[in-house]
C-alpha atoms as a PDB file:
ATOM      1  CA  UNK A   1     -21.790 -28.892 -23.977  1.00  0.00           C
ATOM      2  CA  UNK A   2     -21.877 -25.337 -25.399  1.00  0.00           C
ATOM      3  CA  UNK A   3     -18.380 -23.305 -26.122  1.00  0.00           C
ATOM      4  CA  UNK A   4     -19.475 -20.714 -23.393  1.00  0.00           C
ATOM      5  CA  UNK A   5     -20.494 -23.968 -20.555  1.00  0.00           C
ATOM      6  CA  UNK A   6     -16.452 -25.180 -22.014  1.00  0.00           C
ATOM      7  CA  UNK A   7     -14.850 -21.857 -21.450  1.00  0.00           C
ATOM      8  CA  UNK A   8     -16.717 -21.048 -17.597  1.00  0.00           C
ATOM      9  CA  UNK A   9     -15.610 -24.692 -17.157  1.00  0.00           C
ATOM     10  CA  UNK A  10     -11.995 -24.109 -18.129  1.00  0.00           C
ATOM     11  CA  UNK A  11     -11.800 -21.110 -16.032  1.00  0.00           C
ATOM     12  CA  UNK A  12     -13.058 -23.165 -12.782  1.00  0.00           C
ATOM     13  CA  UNK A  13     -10.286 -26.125 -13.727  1.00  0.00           C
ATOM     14  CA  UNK A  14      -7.779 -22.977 -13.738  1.00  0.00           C
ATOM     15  CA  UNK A  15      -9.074 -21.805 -10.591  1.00  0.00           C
ATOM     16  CA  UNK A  16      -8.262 -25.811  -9.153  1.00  0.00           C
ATOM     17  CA  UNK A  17      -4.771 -25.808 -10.536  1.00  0.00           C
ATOM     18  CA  UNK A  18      -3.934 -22.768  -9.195  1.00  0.00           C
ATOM     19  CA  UNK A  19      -5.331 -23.521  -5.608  1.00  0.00           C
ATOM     20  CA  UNK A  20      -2.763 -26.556  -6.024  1.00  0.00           C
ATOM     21  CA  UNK A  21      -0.268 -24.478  -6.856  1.00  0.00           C
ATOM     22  CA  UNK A  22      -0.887 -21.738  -3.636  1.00  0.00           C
ATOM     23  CA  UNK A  23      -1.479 -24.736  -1.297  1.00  0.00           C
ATOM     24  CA  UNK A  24       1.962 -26.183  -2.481  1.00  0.00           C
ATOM     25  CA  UNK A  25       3.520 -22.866  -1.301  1.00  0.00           C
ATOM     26  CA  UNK A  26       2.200 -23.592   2.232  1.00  0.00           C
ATOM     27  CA  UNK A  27       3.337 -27.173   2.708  1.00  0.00           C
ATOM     28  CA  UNK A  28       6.833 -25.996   4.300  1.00  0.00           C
ATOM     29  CA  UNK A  29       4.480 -24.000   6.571  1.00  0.00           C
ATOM     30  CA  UNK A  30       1.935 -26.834   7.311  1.00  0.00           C
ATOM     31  CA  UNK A  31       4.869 -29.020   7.506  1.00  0.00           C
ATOM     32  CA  UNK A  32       6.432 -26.868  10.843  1.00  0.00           C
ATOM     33  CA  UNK A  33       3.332 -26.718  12.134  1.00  0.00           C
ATOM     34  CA  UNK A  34       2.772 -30.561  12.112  1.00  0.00           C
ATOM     35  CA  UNK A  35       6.204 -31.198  13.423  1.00  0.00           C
ATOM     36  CA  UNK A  36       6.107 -28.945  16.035  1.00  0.00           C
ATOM     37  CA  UNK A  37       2.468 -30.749  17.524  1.00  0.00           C
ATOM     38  CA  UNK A  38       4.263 -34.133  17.440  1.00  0.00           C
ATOM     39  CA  UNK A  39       7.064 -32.554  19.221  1.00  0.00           C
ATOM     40  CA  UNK A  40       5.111 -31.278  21.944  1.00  0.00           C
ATOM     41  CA  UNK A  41       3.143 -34.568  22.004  1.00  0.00           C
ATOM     42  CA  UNK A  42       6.188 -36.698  21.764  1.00  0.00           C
ATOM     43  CA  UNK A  43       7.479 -34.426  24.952  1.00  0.00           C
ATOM     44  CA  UNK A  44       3.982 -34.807  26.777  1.00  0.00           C
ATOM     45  CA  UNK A  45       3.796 -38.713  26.515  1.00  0.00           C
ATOM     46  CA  UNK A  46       7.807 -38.831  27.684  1.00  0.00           C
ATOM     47  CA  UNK A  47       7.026 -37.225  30.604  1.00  0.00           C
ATOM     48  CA  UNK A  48       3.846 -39.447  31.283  1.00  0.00           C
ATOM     49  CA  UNK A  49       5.834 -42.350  30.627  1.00  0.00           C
ATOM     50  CA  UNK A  50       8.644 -41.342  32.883  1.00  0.00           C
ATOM     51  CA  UNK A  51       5.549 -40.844  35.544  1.00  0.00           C
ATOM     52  CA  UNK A  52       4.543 -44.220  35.092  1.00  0.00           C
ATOM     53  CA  UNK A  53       7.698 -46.202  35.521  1.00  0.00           C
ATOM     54  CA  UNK A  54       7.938 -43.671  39.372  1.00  0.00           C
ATOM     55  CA  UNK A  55       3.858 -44.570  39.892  1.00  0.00           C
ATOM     56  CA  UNK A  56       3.882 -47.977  38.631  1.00  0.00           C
ATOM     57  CA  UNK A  57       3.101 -49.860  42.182  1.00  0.00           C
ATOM     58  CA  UNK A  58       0.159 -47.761  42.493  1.00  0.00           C
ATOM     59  CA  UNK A  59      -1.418 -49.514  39.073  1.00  0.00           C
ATOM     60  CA  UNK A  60      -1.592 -46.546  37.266  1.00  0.00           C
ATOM     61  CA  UNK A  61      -1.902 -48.402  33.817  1.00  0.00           C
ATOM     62  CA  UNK A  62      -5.433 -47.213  33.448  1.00  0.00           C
ATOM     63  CA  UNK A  63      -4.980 -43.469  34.277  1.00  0.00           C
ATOM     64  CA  UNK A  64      -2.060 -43.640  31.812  1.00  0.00           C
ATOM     65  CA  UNK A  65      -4.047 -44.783  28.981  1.00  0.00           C
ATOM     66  CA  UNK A  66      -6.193 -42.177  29.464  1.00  0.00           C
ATOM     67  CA  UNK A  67      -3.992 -39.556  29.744  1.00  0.00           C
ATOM     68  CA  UNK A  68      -2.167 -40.711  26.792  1.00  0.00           C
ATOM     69  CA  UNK A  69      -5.776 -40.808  24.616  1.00  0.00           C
ATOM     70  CA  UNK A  70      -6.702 -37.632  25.799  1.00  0.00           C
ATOM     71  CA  UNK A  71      -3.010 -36.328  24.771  1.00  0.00           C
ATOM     72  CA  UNK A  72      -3.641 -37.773  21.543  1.00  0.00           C
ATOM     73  CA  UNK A  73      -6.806 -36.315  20.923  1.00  0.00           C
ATOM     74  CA  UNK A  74      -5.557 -32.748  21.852  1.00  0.00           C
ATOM     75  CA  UNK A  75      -2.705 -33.306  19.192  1.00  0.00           C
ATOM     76  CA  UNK A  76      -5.407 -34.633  16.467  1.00  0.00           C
ATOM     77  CA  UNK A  77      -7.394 -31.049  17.400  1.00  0.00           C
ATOM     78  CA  UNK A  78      -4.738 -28.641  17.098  1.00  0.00           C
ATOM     79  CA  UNK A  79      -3.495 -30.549  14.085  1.00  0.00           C
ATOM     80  CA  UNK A  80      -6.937 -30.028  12.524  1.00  0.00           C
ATOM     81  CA  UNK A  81      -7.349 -26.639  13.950  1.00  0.00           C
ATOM     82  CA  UNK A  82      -3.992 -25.462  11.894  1.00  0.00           C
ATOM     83  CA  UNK A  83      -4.685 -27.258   9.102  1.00  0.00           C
ATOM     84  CA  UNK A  84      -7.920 -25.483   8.429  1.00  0.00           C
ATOM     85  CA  UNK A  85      -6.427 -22.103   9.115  1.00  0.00           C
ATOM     86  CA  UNK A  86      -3.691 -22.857   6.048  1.00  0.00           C
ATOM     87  CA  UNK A  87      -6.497 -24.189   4.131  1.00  0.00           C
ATOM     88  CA  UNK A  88      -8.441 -20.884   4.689  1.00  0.00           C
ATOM     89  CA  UNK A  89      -5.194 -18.853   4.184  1.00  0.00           C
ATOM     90  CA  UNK A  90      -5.059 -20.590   0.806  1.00  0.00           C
ATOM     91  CA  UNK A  91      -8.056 -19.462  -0.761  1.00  0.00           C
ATOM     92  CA  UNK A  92      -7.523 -15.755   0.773  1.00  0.00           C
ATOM     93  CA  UNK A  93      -4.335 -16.216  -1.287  1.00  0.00           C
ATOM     94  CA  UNK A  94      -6.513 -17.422  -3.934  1.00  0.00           C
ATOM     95  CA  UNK A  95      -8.767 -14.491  -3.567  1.00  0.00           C
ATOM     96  CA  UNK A  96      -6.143 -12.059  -3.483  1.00  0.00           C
ATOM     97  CA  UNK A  97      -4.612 -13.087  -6.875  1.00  0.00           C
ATOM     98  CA  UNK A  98      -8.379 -12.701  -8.683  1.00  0.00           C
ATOM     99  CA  UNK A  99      -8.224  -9.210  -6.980  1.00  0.00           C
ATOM    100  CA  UNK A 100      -5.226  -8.853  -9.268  1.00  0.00           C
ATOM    101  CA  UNK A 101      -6.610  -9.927 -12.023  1.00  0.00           C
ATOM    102  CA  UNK A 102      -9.374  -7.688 -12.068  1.00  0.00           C
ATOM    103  CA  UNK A 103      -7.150  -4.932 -11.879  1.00  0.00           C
ATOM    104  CA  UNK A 104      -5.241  -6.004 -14.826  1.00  0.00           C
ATOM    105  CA  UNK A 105      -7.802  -4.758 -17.410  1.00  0.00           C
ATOM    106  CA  UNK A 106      -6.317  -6.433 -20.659  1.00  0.00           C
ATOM    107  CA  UNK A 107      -6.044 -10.299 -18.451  1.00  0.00           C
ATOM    108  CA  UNK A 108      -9.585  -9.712 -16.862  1.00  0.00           C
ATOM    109  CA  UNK A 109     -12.030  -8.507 -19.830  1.00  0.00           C
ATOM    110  CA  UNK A 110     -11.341 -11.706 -21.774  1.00  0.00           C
ATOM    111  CA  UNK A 111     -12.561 -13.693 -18.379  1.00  0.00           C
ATOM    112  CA  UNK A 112     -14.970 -11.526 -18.139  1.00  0.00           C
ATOM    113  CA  UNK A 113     -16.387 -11.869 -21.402  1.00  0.00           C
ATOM    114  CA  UNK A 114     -16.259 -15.442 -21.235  1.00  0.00           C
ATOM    115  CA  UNK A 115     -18.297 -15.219 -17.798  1.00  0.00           C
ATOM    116  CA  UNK A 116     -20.717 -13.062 -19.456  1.00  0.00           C
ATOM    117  CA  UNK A 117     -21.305 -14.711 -22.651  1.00  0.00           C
ATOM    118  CA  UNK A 118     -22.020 -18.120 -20.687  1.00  0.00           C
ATOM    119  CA  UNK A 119     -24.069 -15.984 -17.894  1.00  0.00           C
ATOM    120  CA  UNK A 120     -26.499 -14.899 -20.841  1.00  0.00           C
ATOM    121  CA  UNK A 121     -26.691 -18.499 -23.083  1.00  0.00           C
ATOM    122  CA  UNK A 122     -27.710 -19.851 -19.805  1.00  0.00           C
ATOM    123  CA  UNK A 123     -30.886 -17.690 -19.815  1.00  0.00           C
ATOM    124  CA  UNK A 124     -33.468 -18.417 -22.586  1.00  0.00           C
ATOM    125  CA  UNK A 125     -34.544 -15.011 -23.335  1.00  0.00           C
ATOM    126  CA  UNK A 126     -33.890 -12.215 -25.578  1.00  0.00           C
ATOM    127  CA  UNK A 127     -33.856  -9.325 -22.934  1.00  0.00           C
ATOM    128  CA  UNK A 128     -31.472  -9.907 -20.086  1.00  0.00           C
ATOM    129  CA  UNK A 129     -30.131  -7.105 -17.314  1.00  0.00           C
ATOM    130  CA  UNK A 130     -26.831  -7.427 -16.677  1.00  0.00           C
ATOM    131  CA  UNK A 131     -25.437  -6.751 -12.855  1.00  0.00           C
ATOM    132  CA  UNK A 132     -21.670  -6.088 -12.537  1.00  0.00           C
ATOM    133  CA  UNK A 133     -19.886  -4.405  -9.258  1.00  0.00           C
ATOM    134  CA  UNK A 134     -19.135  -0.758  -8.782  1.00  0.00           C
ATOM    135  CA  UNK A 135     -15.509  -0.857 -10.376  1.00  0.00           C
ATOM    136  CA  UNK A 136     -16.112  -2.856 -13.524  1.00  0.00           C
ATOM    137  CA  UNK A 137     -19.542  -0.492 -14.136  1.00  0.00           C
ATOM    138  CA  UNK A 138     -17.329   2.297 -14.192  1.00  0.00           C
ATOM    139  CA  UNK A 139     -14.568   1.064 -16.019  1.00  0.00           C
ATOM    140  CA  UNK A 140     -17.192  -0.652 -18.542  1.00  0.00           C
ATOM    141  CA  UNK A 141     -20.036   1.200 -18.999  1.00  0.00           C
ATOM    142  CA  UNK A 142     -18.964   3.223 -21.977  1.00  0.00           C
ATOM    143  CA  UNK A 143     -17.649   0.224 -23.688  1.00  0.00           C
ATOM    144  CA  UNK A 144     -20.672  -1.970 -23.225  1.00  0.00           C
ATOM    145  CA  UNK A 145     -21.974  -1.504 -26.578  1.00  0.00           C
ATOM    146  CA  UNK A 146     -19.093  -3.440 -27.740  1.00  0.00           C
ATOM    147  CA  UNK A 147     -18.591  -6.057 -25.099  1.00  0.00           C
ATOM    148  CA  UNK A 148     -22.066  -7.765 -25.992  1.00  0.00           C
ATOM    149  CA  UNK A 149     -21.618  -7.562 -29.379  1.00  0.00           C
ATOM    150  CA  UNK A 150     -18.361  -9.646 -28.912  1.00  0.00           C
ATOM    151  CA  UNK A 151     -20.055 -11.872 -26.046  1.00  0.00           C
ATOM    152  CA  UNK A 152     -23.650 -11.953 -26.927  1.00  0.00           C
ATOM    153  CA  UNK A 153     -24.610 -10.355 -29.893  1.00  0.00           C
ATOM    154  CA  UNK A 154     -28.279 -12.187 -30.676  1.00  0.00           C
ATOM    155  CA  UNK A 155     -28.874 -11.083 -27.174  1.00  0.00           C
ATOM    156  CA  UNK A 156     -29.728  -7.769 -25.582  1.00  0.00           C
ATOM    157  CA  UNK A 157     -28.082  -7.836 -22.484  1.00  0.00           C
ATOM    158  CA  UNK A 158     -28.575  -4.528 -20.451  1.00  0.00           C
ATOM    159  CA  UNK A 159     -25.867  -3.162 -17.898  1.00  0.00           C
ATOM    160  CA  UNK A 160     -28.184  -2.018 -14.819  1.00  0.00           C
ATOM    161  CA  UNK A 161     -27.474   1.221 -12.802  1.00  0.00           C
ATOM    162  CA  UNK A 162     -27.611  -1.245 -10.076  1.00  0.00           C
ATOM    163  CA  UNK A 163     -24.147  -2.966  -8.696  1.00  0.00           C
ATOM    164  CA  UNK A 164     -23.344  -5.995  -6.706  1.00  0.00           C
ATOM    165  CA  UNK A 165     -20.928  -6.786  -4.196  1.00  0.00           C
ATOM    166  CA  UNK A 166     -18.233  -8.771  -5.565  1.00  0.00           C
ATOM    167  CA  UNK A 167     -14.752  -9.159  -6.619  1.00  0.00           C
ATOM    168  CA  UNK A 168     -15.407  -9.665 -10.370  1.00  0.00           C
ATOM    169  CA  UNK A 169     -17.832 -11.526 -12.748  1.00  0.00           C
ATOM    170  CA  UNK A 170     -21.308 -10.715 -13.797  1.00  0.00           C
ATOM    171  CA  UNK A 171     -24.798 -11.842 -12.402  1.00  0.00           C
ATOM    172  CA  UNK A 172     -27.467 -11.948 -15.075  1.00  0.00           C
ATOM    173  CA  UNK A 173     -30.942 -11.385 -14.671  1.00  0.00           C
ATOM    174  CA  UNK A 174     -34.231 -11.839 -16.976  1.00  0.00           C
ATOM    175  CA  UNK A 175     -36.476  -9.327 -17.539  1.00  0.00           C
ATOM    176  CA  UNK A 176     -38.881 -10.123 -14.946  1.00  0.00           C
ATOM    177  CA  UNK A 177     -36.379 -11.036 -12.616  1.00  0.00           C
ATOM    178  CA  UNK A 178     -37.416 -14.510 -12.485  1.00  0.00           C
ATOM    179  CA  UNK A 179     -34.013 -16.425 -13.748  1.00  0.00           C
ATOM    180  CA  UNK A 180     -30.975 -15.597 -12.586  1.00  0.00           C
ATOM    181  CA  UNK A 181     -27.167 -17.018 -13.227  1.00  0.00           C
ATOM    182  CA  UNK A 182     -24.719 -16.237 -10.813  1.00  0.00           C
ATOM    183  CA  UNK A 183     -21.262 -15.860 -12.607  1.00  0.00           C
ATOM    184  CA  UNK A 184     -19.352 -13.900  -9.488  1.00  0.00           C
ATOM    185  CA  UNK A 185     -16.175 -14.875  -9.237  1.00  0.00           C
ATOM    186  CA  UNK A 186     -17.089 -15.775  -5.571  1.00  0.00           C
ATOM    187  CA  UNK A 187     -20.252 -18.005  -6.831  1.00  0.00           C
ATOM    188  CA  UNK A 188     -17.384 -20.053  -8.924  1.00  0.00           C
ATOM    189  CA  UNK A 189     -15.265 -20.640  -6.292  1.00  0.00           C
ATOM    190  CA  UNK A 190     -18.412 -21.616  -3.949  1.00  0.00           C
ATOM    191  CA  UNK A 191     -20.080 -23.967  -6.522  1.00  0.00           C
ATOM    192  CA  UNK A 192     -16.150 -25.881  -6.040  1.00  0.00           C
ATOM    193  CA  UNK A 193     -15.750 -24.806  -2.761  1.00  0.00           C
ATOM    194  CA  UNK A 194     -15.704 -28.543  -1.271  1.00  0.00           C
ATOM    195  CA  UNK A 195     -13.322 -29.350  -4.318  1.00  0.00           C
ATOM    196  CA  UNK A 196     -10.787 -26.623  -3.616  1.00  0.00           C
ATOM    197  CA  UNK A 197     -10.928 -27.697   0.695  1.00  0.00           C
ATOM    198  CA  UNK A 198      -9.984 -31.153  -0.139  1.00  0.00           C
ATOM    199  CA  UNK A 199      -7.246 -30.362  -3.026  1.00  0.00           C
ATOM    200  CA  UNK A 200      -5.856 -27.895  -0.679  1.00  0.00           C
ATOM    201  CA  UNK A 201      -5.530 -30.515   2.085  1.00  0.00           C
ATOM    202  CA  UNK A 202      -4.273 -32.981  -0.013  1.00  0.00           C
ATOM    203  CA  UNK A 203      -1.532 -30.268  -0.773  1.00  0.00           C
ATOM    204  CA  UNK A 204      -1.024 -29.636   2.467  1.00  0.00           C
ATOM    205  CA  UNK A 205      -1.542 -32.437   4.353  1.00  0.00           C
ATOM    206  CA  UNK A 206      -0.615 -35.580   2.104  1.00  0.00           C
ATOM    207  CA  UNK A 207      -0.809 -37.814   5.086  1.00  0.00           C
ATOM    208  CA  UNK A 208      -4.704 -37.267   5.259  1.00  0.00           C
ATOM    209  CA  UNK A 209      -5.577 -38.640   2.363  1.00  0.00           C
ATOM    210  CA  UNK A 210      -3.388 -42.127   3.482  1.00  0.00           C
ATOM    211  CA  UNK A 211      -5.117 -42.079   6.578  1.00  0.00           C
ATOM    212  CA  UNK A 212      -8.792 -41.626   5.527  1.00  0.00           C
ATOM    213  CA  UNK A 213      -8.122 -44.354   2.795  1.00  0.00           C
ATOM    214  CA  UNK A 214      -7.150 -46.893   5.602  1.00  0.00           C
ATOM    215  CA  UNK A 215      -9.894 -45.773   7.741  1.00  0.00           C
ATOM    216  CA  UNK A 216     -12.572 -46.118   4.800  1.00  0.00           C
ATOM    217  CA  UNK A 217     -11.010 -49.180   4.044  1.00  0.00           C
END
């Protein structure tokens, strides 16, 4: 494995730990939210149960069962409901913080280096055009010159004109436009998007991971 594959590789393992990190700050969060469904259900089966003992010599026993499935599968989907709306509130959270980095110039053109140096290795040809978004073309383009010859010096990476909508990163191109290597910030959080769902659930949701193992096993 190259030094640049090592360092875009490091930066996704940083992007993990901190998702662990932001999920543990919801846990109190996901933890009220839990209790307060098993509450509600706890409530819902009393009063079914206190219904049954006053309709018992009608031989409800069967309309009770299904009352108290159906009550449990209403819990189960507003369990799962809530605990994808944290998990999705973690990774705006996650978002949010690579927003600030950006805007830190001095913490963000190392990254960004490191993103574009791999970006480039990745493409087996000389001539490469470089896409960034609006802000960092602005904020770059009159230090370019220098950038590459720190990142990729034995390459001649172009910064186009043209932008891209994203939060930070590069996308490089080859000259004909046939190759391309997405290093967005959003393409590495996408290529571990299933990754960062099921640490973040984990986090959140400890119990999951207990339950799927006995239902696997």
């Amino acid at each position: 494995m190259s030094s640049s594959d090592q360092q875009v590789e490091a930066l996704e393992k940083s992007i993990l730990e901190r998702a662990k990190i932001l999920a543990d700050e919801h846990v109190h969060q996901g933890n009220l939210i839990r209790l307060r469904v098993l509450d509600n259900s706890r409530e819902k089966i009393h009063l079914m149960e206190q219904k049954e003992v006053l309709s018992a010599k009608n031989n409800a026993d069967r309309e009770y069962r299904r009352l108290v499935q159906a009550n449990e599968i209403q819990m189960q989907a507003e369990l799962d409901k809530n605990r994808w709306g944290l998990v999705q509130s973690a990774l705006d959270s996650l978002s949010h913080e690579l927003e600030q980095l950006v805007a830190n110039e001095e913490k963000y053109l190392p990254v960004f280096e490191k993103l574009l140096k791999h970006a480039v290795k990745s493409i087996n040809k000389d001539k490469l055009q470089i896409k960034v978004n609006d802000s960092d073309y602005k904020r770059f383009v009159n230090q370019w010159d220098e950038i590459v010859s720190r990142s990729c010096a034995d390459k001649k990476a172009i910064l186009s004109k043209l932008t891209c909508n994203c939060l930070g990163g590069v996308v490089a191109f080859s000259e004909d436009g046939k190759i391309k290597v997405d290093n967005t910030f959003e393409s590495l959080i996408e290529r571990k998007q299933k990754q960062l769902q099921q640490v973040i659930v984990e986090r959140l949701f400890p119990a999951v991971k207990s339950m799927k193992a006995k239902q696997d096993g």
